[in-house]
C-alpha atoms as a PDB file:
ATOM      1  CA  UNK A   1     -16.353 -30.104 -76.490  1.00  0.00           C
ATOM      2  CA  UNK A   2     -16.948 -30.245 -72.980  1.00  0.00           C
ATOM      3  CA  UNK A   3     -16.663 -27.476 -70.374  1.00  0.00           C
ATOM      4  CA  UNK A   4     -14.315 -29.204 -68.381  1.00  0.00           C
ATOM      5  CA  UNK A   5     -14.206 -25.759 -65.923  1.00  0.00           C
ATOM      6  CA  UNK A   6     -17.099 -27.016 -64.974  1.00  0.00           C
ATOM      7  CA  UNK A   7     -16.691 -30.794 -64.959  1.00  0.00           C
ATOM      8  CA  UNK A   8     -14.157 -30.987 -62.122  1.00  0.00           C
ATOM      9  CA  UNK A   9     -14.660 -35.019 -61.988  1.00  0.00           C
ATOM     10  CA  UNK A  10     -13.391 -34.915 -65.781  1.00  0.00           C
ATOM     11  CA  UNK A  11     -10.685 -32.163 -65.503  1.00  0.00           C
ATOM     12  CA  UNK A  12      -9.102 -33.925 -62.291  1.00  0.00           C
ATOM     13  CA  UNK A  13      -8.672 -36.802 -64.232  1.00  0.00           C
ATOM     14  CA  UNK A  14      -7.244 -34.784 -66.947  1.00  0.00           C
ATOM     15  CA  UNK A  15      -4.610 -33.453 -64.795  1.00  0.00           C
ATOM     16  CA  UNK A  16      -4.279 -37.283 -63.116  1.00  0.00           C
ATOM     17  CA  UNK A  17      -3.625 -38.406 -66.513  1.00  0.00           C
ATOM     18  CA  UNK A  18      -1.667 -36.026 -68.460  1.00  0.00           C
ATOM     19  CA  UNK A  19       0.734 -36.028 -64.477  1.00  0.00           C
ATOM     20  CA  UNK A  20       0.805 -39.950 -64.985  1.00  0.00           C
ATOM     21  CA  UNK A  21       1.820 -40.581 -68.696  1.00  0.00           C
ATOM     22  CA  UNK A  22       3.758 -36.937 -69.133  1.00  0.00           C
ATOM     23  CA  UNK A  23       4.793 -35.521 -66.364  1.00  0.00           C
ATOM     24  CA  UNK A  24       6.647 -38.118 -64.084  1.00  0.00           C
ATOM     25  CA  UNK A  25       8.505 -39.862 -67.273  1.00  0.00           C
ATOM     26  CA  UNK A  26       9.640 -36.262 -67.870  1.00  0.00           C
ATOM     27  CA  UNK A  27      11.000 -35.824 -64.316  1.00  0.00           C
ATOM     28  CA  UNK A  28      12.063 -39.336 -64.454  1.00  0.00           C
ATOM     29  CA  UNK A  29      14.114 -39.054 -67.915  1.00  0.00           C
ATOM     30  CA  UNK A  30      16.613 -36.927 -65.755  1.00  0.00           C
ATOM     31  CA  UNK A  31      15.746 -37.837 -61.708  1.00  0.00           C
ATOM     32  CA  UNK A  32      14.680 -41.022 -60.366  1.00  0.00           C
ATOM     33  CA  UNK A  33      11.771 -40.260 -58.160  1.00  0.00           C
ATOM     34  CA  UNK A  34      12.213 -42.323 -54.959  1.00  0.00           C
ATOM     35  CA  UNK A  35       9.762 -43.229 -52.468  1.00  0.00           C
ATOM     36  CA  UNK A  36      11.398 -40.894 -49.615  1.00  0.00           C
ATOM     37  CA  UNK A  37      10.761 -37.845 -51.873  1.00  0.00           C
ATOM     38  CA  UNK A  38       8.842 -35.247 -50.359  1.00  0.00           C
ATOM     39  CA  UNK A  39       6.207 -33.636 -53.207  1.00  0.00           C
ATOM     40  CA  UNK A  40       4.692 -30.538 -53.234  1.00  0.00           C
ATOM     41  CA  UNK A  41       2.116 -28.881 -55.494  1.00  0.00           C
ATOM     42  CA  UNK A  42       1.841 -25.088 -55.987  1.00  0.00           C
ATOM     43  CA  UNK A  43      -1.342 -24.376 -57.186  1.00  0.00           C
ATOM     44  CA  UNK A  44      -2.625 -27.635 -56.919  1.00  0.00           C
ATOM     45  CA  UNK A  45      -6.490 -26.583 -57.518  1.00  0.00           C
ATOM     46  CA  UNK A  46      -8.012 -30.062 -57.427  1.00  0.00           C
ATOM     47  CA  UNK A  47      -4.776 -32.017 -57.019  1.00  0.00           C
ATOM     48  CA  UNK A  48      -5.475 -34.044 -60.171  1.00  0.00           C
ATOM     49  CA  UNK A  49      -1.657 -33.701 -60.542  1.00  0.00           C
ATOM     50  CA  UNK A  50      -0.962 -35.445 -57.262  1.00  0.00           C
ATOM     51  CA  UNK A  51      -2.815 -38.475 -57.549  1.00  0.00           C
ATOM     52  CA  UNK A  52      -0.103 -39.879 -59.794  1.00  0.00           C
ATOM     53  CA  UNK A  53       2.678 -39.121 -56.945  1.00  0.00           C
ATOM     54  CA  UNK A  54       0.134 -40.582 -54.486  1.00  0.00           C
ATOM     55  CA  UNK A  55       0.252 -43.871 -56.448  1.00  0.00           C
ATOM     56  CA  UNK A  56       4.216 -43.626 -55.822  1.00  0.00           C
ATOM     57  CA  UNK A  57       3.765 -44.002 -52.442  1.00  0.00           C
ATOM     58  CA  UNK A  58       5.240 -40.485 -52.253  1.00  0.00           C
ATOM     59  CA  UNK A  59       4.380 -38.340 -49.834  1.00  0.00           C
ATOM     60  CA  UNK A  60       2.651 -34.771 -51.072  1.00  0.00           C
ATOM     61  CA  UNK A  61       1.656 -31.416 -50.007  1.00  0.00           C
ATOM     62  CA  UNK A  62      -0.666 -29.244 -51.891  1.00  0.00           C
ATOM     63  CA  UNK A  63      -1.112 -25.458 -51.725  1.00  0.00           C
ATOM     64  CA  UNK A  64      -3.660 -23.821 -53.386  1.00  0.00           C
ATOM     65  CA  UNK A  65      -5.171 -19.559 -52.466  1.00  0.00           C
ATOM     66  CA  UNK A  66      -8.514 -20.763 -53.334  1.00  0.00           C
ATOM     67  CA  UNK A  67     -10.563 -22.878 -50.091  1.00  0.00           C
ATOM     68  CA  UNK A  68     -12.988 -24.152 -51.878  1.00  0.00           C
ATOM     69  CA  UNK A  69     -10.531 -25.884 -54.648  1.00  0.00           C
ATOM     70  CA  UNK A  70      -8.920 -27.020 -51.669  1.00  0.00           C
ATOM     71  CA  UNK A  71     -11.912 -29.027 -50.223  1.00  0.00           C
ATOM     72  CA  UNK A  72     -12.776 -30.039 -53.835  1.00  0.00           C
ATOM     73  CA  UNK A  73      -9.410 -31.859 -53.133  1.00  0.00           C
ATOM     74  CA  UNK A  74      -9.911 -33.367 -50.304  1.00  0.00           C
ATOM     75  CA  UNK A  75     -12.969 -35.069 -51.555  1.00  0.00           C
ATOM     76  CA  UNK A  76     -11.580 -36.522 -54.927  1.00  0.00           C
ATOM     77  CA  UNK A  77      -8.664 -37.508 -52.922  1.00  0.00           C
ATOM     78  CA  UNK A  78     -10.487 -38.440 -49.822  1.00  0.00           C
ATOM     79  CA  UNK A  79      -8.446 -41.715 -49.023  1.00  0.00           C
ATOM     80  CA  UNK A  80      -4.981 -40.211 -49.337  1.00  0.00           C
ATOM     81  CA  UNK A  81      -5.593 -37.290 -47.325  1.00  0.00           C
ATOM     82  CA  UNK A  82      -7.546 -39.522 -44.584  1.00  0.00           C
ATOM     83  CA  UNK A  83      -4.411 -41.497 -44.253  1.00  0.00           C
ATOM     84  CA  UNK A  84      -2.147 -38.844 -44.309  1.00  0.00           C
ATOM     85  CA  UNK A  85      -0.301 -39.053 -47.586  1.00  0.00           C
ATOM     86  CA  UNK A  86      -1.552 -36.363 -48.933  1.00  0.00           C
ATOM     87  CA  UNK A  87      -1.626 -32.663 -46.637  1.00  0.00           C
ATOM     88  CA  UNK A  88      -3.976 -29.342 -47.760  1.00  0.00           C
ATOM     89  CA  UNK A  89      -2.785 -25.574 -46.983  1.00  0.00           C
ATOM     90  CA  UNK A  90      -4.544 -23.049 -48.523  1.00  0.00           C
ATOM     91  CA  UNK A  91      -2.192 -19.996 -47.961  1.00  0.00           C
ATOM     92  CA  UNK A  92      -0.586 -16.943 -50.288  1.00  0.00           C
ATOM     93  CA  UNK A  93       3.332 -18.664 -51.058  1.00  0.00           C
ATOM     94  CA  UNK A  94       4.994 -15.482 -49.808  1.00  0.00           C
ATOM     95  CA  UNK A  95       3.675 -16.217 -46.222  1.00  0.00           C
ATOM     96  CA  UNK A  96       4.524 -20.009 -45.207  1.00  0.00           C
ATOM     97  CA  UNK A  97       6.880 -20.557 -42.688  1.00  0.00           C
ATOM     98  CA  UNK A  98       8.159 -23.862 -44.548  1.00  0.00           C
ATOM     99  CA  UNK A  99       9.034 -25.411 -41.147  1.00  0.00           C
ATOM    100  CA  UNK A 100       5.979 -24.853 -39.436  1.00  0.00           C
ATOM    101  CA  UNK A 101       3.368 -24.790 -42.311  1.00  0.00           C
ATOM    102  CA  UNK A 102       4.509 -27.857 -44.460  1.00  0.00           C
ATOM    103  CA  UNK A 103       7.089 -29.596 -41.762  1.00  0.00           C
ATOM    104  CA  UNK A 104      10.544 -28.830 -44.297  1.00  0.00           C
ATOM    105  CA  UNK A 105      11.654 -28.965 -47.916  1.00  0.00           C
ATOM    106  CA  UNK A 106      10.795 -30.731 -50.456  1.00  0.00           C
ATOM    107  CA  UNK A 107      12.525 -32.885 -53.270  1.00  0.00           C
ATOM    108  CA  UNK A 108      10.059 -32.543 -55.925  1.00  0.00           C
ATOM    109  CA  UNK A 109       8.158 -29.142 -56.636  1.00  0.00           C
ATOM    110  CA  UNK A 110       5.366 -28.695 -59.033  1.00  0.00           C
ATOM    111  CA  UNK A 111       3.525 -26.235 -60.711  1.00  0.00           C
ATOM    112  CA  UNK A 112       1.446 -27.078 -63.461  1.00  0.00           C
ATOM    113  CA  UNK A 113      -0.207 -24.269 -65.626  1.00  0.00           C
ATOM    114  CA  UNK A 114       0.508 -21.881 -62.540  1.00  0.00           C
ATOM    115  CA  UNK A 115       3.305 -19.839 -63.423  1.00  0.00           C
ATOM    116  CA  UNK A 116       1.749 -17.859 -65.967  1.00  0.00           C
ATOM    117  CA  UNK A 117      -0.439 -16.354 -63.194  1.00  0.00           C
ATOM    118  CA  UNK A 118       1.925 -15.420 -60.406  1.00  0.00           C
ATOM    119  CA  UNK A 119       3.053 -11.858 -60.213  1.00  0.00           C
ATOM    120  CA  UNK A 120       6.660 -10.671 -59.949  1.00  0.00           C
ATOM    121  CA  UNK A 121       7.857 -13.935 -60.877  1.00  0.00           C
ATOM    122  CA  UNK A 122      11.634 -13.013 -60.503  1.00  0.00           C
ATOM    123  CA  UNK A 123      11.087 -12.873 -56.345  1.00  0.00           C
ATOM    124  CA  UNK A 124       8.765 -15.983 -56.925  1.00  0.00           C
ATOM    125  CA  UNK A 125      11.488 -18.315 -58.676  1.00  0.00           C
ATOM    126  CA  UNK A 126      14.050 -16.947 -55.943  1.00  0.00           C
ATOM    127  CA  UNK A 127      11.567 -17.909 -53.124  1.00  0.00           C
ATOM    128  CA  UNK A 128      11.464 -21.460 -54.514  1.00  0.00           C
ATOM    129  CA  UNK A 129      15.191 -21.884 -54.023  1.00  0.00           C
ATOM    130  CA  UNK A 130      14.492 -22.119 -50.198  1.00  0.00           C
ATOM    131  CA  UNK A 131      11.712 -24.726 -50.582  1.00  0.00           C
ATOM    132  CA  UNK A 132      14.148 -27.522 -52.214  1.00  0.00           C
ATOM    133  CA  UNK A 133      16.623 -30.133 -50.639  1.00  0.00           C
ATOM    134  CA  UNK A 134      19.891 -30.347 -51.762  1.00  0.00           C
ATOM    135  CA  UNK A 135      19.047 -32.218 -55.218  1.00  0.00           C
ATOM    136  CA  UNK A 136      15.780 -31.499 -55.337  1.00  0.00           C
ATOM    137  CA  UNK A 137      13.838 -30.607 -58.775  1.00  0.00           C
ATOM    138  CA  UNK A 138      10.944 -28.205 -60.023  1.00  0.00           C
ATOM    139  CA  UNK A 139       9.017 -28.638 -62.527  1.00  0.00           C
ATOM    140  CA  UNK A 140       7.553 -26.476 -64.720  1.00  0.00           C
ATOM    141  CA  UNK A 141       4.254 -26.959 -67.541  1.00  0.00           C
ATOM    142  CA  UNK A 142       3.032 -23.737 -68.794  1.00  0.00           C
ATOM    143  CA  UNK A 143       1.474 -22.165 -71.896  1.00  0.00           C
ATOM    144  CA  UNK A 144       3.781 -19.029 -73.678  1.00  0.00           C
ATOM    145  CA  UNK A 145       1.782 -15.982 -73.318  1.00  0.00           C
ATOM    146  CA  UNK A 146       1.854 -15.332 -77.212  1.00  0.00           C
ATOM    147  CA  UNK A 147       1.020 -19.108 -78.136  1.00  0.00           C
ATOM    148  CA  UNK A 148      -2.698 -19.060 -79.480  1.00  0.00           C
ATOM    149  CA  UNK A 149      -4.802 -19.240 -76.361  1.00  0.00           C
ATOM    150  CA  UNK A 150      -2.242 -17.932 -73.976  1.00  0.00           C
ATOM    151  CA  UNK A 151      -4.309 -15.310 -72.696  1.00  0.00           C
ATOM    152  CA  UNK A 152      -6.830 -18.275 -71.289  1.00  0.00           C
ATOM    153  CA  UNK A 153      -9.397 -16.805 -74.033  1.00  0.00           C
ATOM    154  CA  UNK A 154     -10.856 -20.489 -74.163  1.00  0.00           C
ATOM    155  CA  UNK A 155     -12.661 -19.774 -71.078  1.00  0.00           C
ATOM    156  CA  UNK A 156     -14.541 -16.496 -72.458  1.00  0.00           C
ATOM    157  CA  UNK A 157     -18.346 -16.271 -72.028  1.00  0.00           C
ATOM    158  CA  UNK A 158     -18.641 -15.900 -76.056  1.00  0.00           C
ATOM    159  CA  UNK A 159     -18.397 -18.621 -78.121  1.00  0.00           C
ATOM    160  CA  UNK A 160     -17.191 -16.739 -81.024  1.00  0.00           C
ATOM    161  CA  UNK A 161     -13.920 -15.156 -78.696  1.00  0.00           C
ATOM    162  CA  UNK A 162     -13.125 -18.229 -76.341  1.00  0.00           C
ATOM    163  CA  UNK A 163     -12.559 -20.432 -80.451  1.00  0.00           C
ATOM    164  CA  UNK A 164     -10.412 -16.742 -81.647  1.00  0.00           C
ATOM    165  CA  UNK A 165      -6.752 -17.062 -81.473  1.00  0.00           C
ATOM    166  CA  UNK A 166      -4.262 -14.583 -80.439  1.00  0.00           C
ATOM    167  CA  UNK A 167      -6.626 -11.841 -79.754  1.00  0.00           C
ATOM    168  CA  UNK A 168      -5.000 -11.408 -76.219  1.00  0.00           C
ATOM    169  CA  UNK A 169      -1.821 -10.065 -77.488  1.00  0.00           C
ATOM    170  CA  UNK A 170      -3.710  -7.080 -78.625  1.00  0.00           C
ATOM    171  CA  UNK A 171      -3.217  -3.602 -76.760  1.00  0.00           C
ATOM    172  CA  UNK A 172      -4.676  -4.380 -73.198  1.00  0.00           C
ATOM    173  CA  UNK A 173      -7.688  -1.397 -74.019  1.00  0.00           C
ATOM    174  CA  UNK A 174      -9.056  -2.837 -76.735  1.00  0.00           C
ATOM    175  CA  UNK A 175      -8.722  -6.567 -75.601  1.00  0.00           C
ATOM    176  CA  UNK A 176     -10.359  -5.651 -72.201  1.00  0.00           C
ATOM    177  CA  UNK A 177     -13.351  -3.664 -75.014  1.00  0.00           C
ATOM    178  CA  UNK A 178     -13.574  -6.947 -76.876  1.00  0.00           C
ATOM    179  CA  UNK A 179     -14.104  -9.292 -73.801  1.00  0.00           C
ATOM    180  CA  UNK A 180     -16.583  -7.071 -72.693  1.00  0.00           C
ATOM    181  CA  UNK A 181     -18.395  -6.551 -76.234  1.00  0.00           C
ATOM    182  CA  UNK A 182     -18.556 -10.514 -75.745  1.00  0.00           C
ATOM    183  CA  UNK A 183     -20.498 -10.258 -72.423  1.00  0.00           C
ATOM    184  CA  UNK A 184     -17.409 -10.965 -69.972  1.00  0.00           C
ATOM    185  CA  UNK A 185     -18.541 -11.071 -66.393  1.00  0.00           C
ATOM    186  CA  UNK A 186     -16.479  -8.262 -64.247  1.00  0.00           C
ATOM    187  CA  UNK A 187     -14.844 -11.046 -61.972  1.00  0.00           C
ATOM    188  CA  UNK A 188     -13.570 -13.384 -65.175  1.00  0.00           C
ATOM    189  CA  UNK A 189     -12.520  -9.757 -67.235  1.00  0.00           C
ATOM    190  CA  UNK A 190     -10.418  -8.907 -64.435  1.00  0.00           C
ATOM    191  CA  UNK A 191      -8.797 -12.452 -64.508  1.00  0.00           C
ATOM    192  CA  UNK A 192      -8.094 -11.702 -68.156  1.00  0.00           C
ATOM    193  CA  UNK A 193      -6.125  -8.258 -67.533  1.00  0.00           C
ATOM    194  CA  UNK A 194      -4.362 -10.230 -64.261  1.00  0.00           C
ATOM    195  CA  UNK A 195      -3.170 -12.895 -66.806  1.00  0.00           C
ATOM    196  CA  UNK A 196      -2.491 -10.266 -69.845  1.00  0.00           C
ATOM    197  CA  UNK A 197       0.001  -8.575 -66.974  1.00  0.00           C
ATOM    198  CA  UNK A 198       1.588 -11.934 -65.893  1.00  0.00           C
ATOM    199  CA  UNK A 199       1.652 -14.098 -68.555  1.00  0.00           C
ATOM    200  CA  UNK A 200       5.320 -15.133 -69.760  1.00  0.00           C
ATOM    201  CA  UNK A 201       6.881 -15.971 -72.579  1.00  0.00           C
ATOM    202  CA  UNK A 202       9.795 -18.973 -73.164  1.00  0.00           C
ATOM    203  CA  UNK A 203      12.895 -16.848 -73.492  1.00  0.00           C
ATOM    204  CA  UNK A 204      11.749 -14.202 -70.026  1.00  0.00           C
ATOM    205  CA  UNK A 205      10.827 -17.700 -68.127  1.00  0.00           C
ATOM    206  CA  UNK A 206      14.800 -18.991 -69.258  1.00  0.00           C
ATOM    207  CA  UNK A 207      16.578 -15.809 -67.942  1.00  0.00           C
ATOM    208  CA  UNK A 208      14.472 -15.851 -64.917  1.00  0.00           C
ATOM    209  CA  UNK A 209      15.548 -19.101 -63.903  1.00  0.00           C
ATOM    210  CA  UNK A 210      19.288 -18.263 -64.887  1.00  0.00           C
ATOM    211  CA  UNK A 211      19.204 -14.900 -63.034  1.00  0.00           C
ATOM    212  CA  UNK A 212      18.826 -16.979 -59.712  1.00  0.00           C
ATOM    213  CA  UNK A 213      21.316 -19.730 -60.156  1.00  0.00           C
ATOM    214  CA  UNK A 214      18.848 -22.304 -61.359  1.00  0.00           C
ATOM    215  CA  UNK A 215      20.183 -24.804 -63.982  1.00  0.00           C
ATOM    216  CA  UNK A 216      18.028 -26.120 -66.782  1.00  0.00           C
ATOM    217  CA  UNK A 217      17.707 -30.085 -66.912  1.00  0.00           C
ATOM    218  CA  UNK A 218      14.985 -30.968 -69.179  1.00  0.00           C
ATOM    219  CA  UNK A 219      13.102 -28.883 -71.689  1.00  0.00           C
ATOM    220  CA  UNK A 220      10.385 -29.917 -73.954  1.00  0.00           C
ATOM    221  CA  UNK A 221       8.335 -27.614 -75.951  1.00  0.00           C
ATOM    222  CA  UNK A 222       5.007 -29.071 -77.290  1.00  0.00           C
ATOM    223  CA  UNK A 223       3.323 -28.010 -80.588  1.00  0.00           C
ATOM    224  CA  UNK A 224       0.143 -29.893 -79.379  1.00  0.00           C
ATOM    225  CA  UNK A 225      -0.137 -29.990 -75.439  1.00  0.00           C
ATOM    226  CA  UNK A 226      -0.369 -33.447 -73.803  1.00  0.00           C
ATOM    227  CA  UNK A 227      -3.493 -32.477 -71.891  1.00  0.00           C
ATOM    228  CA  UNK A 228      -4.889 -32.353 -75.198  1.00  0.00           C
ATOM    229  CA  UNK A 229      -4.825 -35.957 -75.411  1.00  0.00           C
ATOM    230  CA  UNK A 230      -7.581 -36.335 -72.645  1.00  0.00           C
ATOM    231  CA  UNK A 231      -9.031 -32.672 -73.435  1.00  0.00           C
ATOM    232  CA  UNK A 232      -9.489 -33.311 -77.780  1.00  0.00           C
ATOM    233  CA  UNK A 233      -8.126 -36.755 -78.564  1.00  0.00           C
ATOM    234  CA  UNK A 234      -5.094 -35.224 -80.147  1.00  0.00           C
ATOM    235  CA  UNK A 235      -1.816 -37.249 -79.868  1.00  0.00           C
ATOM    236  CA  UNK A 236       1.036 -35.019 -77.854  1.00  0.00           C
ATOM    237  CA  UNK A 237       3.477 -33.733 -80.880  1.00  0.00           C
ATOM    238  CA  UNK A 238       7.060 -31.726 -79.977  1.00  0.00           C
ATOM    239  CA  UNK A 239       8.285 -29.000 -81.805  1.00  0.00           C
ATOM    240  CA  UNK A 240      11.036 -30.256 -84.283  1.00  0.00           C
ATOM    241  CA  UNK A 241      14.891 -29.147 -83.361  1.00  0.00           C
ATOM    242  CA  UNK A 242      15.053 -26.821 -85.875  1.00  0.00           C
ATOM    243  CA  UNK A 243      11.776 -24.517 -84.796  1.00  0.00           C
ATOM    244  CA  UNK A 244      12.948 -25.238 -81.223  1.00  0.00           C
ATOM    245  CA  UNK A 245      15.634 -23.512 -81.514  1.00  0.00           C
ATOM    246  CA  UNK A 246      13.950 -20.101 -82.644  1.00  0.00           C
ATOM    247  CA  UNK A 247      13.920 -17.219 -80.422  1.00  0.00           C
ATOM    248  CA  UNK A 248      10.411 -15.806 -79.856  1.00  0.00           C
ATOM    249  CA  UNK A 249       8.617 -17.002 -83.187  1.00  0.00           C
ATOM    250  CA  UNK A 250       8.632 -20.408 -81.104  1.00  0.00           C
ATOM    251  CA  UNK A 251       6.612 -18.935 -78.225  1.00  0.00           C
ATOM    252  CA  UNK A 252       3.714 -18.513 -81.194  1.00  0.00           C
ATOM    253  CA  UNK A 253       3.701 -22.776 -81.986  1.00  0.00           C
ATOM    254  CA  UNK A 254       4.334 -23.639 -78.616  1.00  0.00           C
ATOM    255  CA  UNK A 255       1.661 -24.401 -76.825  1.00  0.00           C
ATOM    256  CA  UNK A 256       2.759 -26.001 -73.992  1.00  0.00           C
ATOM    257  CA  UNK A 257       6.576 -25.565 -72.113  1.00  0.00           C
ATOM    258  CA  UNK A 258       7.663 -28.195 -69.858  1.00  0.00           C
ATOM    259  CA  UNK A 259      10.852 -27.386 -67.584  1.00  0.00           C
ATOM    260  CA  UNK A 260      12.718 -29.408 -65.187  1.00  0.00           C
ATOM    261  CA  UNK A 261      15.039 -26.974 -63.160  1.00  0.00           C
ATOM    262  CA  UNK A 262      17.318 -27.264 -60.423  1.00  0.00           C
ATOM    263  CA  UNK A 263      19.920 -25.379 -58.283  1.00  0.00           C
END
């Protein structure tokens, strides 16, 4: 398996692909995505995700905290963002001025993987609500904090912890002793107690969304991932009805939620 953390050629496809085959025929099954609709990316890191809209002849921001993911970006997606179809901010969510940093609202709004790692998501979700044009959409792909690797634990320094399932749902104390018995780095630990603190689980992210007025349009719930696809070779697989429909236990099979909300 390749350390595709690493690879960012390989993991931007990833996302390109997994955006291109998944993600827009899941938007699409409930909104038609029309060449007038403004995009945006939370978290966009390398905007992998955003090539696909690109290709729509859409036009797309992409916000991201971390600079240098941002000019990662720009490179791999040097001939959108020289012609303008594709705009860069790298700024904390809470602090745009949506007029003046990203020139209005948007119709589509992304975030991919993100959500798990963004505190006090109840004023988050709310914030979003100000970001969308009347019949706009978010979406929503994340991994349920007790599914078997929602902690992230894939990307431990040991070999033996980053193949262990569901250690992360142990108390935070001994979790943070284990990642360190492994040989964690302080700066990747920390990102492991951030995520242990944020992480969210199927049934919180529903009344979140419902607490602020959001409707739900589209929900999938994946027992294998469709990243997985380009990450193992594995063919995307739902959850059947009947395990859908099981408060909590599903958040344990799950390991991938996709949402399409809107107000």
């Amino acid at each position: 398996m390749f350390d595709y953390h690493k690879d960012k050629q390989r993991y931007f496809d990833m996302q390109y692909l997994t955006a291109r085959d998944f993600i827009i025929p899941f938007i699409e099954s409930k909104r038609t995505i029309q060449k007038q609709d403004r995009v945006l990316e939370i978290g966009c890191a390398e905007a992998g995700v955003l090539k696909a809209f690109i290709e729509k002849e859409l036009t797309c921001y992409g916000i991201d905290l971390s600079p240098s993911r941002i000019e990662a970006a720009k490179h791999f997606q040097q001939e959108a963002f020289g012609l303008g179809k594709l705009k860069f901010l790298s700024k904390n969510i809470y602090d745009i001025q949506l007029k003046y940093d990203l020139d209005g609202p948007f119709d589509i709004i992304l975030l991919k993987d993100v959500i798990e790692h963004i505190p006090k998501q109840e004023n988050f979700i709310q914030q979003l609500a100000s970001f969308l044009n009347p019949g706009g959409v978010i979406f929503f792909g994340f991994p349920p904090w007790q599914m078997p690797f929602g902690g992230h634990q894939q990307m431990a320094k040991s070999k033996l912890l980053s193949k262990l399932p569901w250690f992360h749902l142990l108390p935070k104390s001994i979790y943070k002793k284990i990642l360190s018995w492994g040989g964690q780095d302080p700066i990747t630990l920390n990102e492991f107690m951030e995520i242990k603190d944020t992480g969210i689980s199927i049934e919180r992210f529903e009344r979140i969304v419902k607490q602020n007025q959001f409707q739900i349009l589209n929900r999938k719930l994946f027992f294998t991932n469709p990243i997985y696809k380009f990450k193992f070779n594995l063919e995307p697989k739902t959850v059947i009805p009947v395990l859908n429909a099981i408060p909590y236990l599903r958040n344990y099979y799950s390991t991938a939620a996709y949402y399409l909300i809107s107000k």
